[in-house]
PDB file of N, CA and C in Angstrom:
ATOM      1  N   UNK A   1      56.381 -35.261   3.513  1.00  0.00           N
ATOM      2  CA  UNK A   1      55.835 -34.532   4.630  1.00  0.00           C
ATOM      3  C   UNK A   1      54.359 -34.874   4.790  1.00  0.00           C
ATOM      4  N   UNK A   2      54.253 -34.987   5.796  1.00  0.00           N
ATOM      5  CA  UNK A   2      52.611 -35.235   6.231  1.00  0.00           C
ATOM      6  C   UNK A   2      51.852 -34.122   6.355  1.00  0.00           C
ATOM      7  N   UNK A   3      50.347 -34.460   5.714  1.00  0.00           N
ATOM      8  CA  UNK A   3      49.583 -33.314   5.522  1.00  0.00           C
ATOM      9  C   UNK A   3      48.527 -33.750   6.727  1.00  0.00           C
ATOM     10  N   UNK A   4      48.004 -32.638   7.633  1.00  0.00           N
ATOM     11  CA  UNK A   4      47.309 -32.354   8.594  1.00  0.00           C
ATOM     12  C   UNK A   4      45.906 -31.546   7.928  1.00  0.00           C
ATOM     13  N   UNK A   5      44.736 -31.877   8.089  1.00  0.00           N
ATOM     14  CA  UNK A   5      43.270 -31.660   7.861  1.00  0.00           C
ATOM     15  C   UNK A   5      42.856 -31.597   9.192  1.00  0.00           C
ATOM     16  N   UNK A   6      42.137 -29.923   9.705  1.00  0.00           N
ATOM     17  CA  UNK A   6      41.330 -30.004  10.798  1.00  0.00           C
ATOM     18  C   UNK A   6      39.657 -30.029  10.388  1.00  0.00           C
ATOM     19  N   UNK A   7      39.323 -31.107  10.545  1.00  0.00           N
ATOM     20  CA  UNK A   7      37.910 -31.752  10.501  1.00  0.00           C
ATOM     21  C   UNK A   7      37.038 -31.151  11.540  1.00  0.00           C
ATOM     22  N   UNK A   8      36.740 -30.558  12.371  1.00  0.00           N
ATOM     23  CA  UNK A   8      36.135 -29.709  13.408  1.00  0.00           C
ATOM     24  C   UNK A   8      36.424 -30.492  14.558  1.00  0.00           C
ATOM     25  N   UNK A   9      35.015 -30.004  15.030  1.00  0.00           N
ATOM     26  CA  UNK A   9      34.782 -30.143  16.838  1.00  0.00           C
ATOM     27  C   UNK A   9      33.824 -31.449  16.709  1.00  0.00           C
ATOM     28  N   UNK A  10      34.180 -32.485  17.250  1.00  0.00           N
ATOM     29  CA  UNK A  10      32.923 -33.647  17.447  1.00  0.00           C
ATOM     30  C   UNK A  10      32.391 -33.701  19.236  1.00  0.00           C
ATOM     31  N   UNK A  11      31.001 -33.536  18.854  1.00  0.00           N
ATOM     32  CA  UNK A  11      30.712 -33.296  20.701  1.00  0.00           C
ATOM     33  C   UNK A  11      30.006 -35.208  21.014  1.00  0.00           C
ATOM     34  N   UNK A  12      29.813 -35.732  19.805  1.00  0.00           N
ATOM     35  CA  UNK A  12      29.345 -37.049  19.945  1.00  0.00           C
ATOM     36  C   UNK A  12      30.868 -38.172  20.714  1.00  0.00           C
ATOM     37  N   UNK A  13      32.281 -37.694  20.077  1.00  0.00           N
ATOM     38  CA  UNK A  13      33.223 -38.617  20.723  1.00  0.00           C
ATOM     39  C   UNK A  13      33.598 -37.596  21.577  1.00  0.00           C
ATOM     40  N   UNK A  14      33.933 -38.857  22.831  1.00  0.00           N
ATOM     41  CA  UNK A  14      34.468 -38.107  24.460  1.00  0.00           C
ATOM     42  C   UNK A  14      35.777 -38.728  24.724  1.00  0.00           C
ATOM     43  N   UNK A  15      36.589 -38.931  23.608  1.00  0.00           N
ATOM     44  CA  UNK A  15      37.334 -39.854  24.013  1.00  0.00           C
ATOM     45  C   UNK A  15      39.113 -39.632  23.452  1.00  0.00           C
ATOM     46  N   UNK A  16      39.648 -39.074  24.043  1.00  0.00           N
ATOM     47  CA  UNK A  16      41.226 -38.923  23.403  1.00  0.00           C
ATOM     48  C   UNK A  16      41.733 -40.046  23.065  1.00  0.00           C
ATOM     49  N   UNK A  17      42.007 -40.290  21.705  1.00  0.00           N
ATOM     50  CA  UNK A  17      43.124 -40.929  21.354  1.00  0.00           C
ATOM     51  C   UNK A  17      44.272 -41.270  21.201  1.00  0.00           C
ATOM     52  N   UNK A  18      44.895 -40.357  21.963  1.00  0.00           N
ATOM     53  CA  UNK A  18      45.933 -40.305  22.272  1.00  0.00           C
ATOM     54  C   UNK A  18      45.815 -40.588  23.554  1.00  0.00           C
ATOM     55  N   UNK A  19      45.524 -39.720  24.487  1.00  0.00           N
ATOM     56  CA  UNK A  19      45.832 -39.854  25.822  1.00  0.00           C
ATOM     57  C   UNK A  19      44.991 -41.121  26.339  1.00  0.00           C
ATOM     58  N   UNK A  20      43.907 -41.763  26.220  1.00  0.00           N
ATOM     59  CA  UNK A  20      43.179 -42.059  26.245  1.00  0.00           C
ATOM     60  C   UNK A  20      41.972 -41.642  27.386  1.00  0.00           C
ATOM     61  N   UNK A  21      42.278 -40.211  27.905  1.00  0.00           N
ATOM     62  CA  UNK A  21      41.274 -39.492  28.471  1.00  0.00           C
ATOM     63  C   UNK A  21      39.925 -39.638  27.971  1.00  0.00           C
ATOM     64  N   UNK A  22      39.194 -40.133  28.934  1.00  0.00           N
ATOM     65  CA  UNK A  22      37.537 -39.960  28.926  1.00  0.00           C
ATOM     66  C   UNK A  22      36.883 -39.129  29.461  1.00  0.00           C
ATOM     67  N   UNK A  23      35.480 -39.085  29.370  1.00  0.00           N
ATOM     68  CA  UNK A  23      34.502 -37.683  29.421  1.00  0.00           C
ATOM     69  C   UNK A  23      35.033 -36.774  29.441  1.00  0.00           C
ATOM     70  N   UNK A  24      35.350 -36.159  28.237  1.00  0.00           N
ATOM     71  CA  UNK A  24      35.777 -34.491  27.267  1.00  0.00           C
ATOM     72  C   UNK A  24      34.336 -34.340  27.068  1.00  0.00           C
ATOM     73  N   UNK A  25      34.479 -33.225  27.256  1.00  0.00           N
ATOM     74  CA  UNK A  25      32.993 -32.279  26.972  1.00  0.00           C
ATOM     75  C   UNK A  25      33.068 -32.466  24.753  1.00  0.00           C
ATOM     76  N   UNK A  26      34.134 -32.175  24.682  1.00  0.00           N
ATOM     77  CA  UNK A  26      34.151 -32.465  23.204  1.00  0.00           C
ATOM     78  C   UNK A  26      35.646 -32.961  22.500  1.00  0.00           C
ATOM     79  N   UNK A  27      35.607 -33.281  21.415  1.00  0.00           N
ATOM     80  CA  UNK A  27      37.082 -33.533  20.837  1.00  0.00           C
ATOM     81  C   UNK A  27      37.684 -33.143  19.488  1.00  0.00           C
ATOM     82  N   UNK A  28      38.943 -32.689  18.906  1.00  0.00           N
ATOM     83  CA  UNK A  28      38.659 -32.306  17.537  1.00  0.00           C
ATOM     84  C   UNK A  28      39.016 -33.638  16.848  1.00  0.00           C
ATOM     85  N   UNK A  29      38.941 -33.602  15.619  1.00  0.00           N
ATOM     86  CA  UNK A  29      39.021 -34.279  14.589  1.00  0.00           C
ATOM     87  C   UNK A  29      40.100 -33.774  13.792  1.00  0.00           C
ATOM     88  N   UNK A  30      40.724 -34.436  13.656  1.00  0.00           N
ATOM     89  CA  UNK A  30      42.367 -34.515  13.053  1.00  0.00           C
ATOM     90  C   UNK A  30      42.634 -35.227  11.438  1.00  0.00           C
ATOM     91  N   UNK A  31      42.861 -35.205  10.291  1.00  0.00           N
ATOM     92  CA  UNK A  31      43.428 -36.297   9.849  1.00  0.00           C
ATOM     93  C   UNK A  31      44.612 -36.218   9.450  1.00  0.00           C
ATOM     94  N   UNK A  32      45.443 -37.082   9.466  1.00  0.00           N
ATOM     95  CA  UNK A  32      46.656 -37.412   9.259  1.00  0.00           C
ATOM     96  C   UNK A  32      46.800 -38.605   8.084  1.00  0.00           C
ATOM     97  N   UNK A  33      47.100 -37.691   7.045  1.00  0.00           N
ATOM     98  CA  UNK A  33      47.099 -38.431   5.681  1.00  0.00           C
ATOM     99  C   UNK A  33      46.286 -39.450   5.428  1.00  0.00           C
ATOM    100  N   UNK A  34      44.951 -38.859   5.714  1.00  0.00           N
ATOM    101  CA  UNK A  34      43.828 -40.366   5.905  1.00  0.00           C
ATOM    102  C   UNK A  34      44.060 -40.784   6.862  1.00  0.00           C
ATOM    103  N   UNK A  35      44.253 -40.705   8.088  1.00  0.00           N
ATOM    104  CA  UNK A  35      43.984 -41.443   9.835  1.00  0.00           C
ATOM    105  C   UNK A  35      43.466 -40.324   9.971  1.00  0.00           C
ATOM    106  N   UNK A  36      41.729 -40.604  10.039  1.00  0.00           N
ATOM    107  CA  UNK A  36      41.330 -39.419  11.376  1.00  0.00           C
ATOM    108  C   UNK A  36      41.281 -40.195  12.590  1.00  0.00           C
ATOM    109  N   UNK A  37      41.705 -39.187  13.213  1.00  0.00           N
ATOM    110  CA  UNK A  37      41.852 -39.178  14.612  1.00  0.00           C
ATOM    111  C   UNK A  37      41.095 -38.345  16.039  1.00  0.00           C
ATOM    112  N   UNK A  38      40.350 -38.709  16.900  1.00  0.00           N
ATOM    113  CA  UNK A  38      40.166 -37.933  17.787  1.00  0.00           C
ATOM    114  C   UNK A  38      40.893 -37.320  18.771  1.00  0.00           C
ATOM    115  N   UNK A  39      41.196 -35.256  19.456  1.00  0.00           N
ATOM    116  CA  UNK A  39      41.562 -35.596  20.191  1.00  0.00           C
ATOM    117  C   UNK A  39      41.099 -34.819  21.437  1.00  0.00           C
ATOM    118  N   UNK A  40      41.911 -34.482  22.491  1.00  0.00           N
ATOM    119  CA  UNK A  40      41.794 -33.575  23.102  1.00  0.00           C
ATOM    120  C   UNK A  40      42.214 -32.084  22.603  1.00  0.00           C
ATOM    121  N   UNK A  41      41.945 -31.225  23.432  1.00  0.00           N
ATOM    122  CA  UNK A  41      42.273 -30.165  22.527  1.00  0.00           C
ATOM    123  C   UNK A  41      44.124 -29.402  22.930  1.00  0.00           C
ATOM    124  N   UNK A  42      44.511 -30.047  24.182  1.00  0.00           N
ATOM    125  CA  UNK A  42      45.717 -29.965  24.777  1.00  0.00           C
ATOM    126  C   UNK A  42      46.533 -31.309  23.541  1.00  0.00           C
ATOM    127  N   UNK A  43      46.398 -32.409  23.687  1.00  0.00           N
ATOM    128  CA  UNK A  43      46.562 -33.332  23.191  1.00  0.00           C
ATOM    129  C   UNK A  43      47.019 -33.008  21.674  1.00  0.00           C
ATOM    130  N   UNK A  44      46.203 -32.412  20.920  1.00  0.00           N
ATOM    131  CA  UNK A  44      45.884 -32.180  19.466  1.00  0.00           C
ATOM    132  C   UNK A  44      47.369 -31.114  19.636  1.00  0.00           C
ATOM    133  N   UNK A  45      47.413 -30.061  20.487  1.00  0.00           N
ATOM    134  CA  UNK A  45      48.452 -29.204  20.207  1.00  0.00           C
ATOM    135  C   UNK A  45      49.642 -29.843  20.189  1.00  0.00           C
ATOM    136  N   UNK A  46      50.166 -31.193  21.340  1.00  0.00           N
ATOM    137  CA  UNK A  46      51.006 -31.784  21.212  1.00  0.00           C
ATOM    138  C   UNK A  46      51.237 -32.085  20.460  1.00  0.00           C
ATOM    139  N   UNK A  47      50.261 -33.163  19.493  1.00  0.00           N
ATOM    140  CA  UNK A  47      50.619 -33.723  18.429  1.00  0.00           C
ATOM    141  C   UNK A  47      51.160 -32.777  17.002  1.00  0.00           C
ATOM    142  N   UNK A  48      50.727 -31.601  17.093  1.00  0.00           N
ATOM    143  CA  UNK A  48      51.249 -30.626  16.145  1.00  0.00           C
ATOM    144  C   UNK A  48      51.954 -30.102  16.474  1.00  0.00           C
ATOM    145  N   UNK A  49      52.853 -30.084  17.569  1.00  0.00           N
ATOM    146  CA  UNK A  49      53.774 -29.323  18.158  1.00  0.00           C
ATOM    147  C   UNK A  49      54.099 -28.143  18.527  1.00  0.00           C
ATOM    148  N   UNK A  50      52.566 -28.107  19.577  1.00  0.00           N
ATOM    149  CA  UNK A  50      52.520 -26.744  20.008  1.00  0.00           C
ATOM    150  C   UNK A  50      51.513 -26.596  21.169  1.00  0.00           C
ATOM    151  N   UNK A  51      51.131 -25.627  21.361  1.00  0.00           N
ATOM    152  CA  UNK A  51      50.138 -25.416  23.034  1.00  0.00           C
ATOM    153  C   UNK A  51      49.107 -24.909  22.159  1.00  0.00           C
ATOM    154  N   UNK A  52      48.140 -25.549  22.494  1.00  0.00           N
ATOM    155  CA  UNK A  52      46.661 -24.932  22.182  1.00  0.00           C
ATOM    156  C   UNK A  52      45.846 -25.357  23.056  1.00  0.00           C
ATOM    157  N   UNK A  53      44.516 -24.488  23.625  1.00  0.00           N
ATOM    158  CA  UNK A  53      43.478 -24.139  24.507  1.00  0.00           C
ATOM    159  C   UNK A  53      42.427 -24.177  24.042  1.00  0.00           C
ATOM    160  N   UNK A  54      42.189 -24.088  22.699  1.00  0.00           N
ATOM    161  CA  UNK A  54      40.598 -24.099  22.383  1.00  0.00           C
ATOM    162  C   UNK A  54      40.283 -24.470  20.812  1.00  0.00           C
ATOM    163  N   UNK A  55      39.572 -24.889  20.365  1.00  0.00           N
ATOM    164  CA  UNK A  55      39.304 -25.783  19.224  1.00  0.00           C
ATOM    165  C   UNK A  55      39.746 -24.599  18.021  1.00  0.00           C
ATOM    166  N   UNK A  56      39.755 -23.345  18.065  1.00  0.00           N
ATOM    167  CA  UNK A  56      40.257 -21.923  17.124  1.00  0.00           C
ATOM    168  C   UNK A  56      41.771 -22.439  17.664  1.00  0.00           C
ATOM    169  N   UNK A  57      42.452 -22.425  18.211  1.00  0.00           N
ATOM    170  CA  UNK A  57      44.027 -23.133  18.600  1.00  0.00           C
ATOM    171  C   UNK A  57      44.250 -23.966  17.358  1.00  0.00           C
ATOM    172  N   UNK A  58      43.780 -25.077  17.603  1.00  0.00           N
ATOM    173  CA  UNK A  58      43.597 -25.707  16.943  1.00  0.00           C
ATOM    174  C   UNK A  58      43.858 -25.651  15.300  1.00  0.00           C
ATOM    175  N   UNK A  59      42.728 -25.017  14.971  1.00  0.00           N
ATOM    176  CA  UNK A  59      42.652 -25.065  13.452  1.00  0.00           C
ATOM    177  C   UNK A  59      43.813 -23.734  13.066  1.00  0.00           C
ATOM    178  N   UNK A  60      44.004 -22.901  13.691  1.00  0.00           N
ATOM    179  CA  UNK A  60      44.972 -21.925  13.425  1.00  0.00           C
ATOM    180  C   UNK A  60      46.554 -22.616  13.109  1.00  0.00           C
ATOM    181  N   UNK A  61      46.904 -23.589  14.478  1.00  0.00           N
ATOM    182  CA  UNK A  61      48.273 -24.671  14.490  1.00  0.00           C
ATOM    183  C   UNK A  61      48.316 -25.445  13.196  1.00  0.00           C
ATOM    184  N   UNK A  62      47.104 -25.908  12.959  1.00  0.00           N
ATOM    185  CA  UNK A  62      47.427 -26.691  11.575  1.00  0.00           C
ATOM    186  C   UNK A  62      47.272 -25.779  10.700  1.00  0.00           C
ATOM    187  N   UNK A  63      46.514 -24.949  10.148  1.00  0.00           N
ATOM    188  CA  UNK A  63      46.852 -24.102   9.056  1.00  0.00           C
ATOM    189  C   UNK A  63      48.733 -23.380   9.141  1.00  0.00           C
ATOM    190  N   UNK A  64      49.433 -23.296  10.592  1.00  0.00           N
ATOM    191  CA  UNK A  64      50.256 -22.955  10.316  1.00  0.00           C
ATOM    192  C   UNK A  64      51.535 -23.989  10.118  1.00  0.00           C
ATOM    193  N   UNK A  65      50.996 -25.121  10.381  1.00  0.00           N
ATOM    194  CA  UNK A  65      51.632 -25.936  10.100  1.00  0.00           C
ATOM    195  C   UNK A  65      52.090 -26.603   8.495  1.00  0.00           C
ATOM    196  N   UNK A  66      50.765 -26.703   8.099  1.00  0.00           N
ATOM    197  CA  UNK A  66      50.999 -26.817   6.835  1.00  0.00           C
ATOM    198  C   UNK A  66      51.516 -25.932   5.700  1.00  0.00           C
ATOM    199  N   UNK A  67      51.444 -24.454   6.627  1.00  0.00           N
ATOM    200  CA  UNK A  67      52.094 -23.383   5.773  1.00  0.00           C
ATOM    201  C   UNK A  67      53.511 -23.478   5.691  1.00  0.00           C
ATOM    202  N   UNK A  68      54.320 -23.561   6.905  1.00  0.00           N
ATOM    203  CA  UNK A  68      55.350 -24.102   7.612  1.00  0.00           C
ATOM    204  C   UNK A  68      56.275 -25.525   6.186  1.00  0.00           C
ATOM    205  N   UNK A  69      55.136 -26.325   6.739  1.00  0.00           N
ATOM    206  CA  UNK A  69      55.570 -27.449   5.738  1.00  0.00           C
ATOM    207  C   UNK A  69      55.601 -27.573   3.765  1.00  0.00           C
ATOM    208  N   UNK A  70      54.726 -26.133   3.440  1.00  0.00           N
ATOM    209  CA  UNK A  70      54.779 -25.723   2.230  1.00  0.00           C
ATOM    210  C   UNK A  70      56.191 -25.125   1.561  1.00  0.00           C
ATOM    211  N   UNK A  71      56.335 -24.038   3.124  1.00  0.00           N
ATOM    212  CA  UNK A  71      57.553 -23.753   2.827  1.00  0.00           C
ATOM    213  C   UNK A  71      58.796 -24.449   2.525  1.00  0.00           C
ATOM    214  N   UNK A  72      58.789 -25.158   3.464  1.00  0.00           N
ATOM    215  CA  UNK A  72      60.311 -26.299   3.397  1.00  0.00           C
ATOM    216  C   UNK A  72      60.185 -26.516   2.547  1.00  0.00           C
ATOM    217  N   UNK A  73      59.354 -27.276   1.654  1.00  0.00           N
ATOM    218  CA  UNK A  73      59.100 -28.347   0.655  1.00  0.00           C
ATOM    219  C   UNK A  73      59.430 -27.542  -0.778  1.00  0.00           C
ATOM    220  N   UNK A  74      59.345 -25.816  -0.495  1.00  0.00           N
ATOM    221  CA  UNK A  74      59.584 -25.306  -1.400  1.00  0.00           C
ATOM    222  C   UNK A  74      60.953 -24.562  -1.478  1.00  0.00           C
ATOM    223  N   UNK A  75      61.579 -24.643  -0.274  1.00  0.00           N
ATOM    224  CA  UNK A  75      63.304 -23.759  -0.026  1.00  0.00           C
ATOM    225  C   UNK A  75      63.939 -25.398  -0.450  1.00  0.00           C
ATOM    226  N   UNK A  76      63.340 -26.701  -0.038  1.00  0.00           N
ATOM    227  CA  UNK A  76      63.949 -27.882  -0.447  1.00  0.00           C
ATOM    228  C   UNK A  76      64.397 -28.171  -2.218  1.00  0.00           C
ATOM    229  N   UNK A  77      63.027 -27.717  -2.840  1.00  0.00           N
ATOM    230  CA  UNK A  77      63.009 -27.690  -3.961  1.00  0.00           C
ATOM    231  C   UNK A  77      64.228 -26.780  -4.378  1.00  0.00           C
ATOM    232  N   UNK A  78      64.229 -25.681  -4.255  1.00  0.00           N
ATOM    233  CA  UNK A  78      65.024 -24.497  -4.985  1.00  0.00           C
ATOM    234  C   UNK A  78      66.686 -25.239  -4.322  1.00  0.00           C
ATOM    235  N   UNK A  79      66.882 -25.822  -3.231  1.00  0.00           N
ATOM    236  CA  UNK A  79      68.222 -26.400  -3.079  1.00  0.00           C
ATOM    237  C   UNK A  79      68.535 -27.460  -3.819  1.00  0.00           C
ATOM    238  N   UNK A  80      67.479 -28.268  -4.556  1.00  0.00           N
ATOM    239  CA  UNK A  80      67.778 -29.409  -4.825  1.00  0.00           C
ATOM    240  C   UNK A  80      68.000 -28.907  -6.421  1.00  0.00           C
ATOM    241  N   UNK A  81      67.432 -27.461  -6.875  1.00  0.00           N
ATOM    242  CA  UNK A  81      67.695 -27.079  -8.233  1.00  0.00           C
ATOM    243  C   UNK A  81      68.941 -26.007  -8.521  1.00  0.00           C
ATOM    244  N   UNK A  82      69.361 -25.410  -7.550  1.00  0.00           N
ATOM    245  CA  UNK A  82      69.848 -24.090  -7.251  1.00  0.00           C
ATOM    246  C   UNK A  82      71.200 -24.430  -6.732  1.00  0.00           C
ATOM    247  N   UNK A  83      72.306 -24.292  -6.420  1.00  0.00           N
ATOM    248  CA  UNK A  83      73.696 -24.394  -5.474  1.00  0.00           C
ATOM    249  C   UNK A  83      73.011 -23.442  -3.986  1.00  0.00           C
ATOM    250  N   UNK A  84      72.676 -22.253  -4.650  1.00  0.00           N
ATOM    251  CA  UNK A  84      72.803 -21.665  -3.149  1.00  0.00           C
ATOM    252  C   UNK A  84      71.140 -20.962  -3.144  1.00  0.00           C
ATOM    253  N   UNK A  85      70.342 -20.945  -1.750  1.00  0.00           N
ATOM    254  CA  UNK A  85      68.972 -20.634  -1.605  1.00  0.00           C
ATOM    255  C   UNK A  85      69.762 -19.175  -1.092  1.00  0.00           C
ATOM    256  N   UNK A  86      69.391 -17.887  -1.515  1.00  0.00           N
ATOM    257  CA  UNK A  86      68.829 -16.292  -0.889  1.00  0.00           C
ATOM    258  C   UNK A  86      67.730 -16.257  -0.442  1.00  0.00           C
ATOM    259  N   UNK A  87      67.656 -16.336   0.860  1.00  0.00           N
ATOM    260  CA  UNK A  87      66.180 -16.002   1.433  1.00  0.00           C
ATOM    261  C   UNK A  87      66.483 -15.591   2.620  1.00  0.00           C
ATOM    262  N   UNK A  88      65.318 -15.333   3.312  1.00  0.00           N
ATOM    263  CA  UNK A  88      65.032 -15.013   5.050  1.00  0.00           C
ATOM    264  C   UNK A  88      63.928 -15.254   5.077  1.00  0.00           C
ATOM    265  N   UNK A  89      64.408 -16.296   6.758  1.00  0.00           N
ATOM    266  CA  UNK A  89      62.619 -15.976   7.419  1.00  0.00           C
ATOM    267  C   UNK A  89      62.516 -14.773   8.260  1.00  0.00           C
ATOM    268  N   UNK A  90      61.299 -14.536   8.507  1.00  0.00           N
ATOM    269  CA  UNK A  90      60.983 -13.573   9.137  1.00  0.00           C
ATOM    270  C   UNK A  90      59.640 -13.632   9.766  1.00  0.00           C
ATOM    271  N   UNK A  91      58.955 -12.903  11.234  1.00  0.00           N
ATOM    272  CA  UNK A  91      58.141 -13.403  11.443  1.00  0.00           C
ATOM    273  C   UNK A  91      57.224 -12.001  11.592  1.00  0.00           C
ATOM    274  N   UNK A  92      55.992 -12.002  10.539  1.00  0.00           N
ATOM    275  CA  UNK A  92      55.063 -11.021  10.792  1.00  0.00           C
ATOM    276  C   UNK A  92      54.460 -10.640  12.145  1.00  0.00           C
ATOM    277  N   UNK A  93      55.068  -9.297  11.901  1.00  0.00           N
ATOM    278  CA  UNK A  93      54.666  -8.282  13.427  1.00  0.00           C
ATOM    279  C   UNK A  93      52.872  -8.353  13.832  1.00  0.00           C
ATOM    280  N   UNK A  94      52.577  -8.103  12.554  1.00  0.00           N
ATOM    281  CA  UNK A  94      51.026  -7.547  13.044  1.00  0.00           C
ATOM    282  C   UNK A  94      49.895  -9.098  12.886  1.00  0.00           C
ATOM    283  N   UNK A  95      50.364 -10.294  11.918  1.00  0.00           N
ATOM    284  CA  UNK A  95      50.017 -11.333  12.094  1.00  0.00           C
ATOM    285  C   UNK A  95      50.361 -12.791  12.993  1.00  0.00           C
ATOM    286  N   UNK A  96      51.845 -12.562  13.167  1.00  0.00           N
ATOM    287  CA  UNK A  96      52.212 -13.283  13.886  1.00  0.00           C
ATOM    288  C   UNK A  96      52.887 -14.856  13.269  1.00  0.00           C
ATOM    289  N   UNK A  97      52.696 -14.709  11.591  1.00  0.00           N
ATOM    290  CA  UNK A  97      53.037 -15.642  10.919  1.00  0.00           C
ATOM    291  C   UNK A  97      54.243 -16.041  10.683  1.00  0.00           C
ATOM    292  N   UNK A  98      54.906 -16.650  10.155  1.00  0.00           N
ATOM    293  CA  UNK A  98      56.556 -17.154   9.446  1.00  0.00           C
ATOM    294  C   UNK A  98      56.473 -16.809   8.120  1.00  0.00           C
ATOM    295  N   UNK A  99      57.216 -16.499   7.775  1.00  0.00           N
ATOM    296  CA  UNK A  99      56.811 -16.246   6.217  1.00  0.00           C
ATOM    297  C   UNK A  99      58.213 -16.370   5.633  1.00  0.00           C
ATOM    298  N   UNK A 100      58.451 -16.783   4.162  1.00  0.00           N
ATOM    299  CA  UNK A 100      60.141 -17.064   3.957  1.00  0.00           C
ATOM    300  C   UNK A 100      60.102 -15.873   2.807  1.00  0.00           C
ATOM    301  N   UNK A 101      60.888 -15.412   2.293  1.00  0.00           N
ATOM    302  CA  UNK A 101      60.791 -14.572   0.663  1.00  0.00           C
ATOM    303  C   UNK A 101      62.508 -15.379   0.356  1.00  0.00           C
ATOM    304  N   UNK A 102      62.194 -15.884  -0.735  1.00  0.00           N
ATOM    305  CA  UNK A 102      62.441 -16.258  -1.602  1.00  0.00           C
ATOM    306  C   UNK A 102      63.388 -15.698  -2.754  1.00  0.00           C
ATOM    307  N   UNK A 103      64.763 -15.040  -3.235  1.00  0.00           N
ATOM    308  CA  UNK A 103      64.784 -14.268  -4.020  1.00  0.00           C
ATOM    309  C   UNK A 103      65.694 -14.714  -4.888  1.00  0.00           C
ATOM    310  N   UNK A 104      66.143 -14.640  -6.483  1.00  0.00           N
ATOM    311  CA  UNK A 104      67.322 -14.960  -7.405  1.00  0.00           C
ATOM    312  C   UNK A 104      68.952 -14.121  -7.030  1.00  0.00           C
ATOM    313  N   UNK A 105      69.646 -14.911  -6.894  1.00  0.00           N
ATOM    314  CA  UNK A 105      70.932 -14.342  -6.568  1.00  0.00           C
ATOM    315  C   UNK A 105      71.106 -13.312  -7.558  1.00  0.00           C
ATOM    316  N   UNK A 106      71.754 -11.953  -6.748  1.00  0.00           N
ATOM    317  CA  UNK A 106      72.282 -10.978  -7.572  1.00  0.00           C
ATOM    318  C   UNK A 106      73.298 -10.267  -6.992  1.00  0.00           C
ATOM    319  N   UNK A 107      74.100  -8.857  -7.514  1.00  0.00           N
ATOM    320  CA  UNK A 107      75.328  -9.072  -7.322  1.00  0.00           C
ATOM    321  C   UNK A 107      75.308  -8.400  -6.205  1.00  0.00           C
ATOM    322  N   UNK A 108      73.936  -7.608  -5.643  1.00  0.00           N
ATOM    323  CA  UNK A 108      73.959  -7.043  -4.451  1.00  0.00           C
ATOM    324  C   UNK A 108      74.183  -7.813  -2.850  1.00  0.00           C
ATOM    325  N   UNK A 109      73.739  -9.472  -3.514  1.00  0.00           N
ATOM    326  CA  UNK A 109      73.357 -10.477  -2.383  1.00  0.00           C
ATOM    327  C   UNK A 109      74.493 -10.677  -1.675  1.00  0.00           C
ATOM    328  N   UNK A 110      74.820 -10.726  -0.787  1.00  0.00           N
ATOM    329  CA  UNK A 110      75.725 -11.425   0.285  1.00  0.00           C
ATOM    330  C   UNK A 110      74.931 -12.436   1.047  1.00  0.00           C
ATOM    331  N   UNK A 111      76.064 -14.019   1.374  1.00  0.00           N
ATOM    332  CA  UNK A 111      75.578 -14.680   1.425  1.00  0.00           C
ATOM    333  C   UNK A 111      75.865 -14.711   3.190  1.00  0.00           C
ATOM    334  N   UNK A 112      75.792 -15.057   3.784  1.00  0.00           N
ATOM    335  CA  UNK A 112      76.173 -15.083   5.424  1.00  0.00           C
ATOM    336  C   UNK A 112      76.069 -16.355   6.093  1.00  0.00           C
ATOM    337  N   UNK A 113      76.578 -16.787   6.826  1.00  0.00           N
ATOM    338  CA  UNK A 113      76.559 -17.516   7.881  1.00  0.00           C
ATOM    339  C   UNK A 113      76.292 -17.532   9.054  1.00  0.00           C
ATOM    340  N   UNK A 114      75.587 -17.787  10.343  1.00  0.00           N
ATOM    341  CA  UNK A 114      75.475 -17.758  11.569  1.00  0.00           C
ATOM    342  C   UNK A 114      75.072 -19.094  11.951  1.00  0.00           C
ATOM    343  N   UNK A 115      76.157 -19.288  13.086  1.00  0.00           N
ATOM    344  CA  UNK A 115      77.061 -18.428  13.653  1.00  0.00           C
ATOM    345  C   UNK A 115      78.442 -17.903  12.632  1.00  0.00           C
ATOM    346  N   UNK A 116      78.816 -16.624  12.572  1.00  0.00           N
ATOM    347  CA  UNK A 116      79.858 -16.290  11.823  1.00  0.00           C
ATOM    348  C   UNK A 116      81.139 -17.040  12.396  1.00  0.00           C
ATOM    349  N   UNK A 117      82.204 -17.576  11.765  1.00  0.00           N
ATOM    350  CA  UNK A 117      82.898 -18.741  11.678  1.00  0.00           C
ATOM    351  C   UNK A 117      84.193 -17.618  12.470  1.00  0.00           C
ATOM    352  N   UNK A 118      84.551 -18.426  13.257  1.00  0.00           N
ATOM    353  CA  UNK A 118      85.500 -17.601  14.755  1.00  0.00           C
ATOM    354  C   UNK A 118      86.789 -17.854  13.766  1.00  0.00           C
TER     355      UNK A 118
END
């Protein structure tokens, strides 16, 4: 999995790298596993896969991205050690985050499927 670093706001480059849009009032700074990158700030959300408006967009998408990608890497782990993962995601009301919990099978657990099998 690729790790995402938001490097700030550069007001010296005007220049998307991606899009290759010129004169931006400013651009963020991206790196991608060692490629920094300049971008726009619409642009930058694309590339993380999401809508963002302002350089706080921004650094919020990649922090949740990489949280995102912590997770997998860690429900991946427990499948690759485990037969069966017990968990749920769920998405915090008052933060707005993803969050997974994680738990050891016990005899209370039921395991489920969805869609439930017709």
């Amino acid at each position: 999995m690729s790790t995402v670093t938001y490097l700030g706001v550069e007001d010296s480059v005007n220049a998307c790298d991606c899009c290759g849009k010129a004169d931006l009032k400013k651009t963020v700074a991206l790196d991608f596993d060692g490629e920094k990158k300049n971008y726009g700030v619409v642009c930058a959300g694309r590339a993380l896969g999401t809508r963002t408006r302002t350089p706080a967009d921004v650094a919020a998408a990649v922090a949740q991205k990489n949280e995102l990608d912590r997770i997998k890497a860690r429900v991946d782990h427990i499948r690759e050690t485990q037969d069966v993962v017990y968990g749920r995601f769920y998405l915090s009301s008052r933060s707005l985050k993803t969050q997974m919990t994680i738990a050891a099978p016990s005899d209370l657990m039921v395991a489920q499927v969805y869609p439930p099998p017709s």
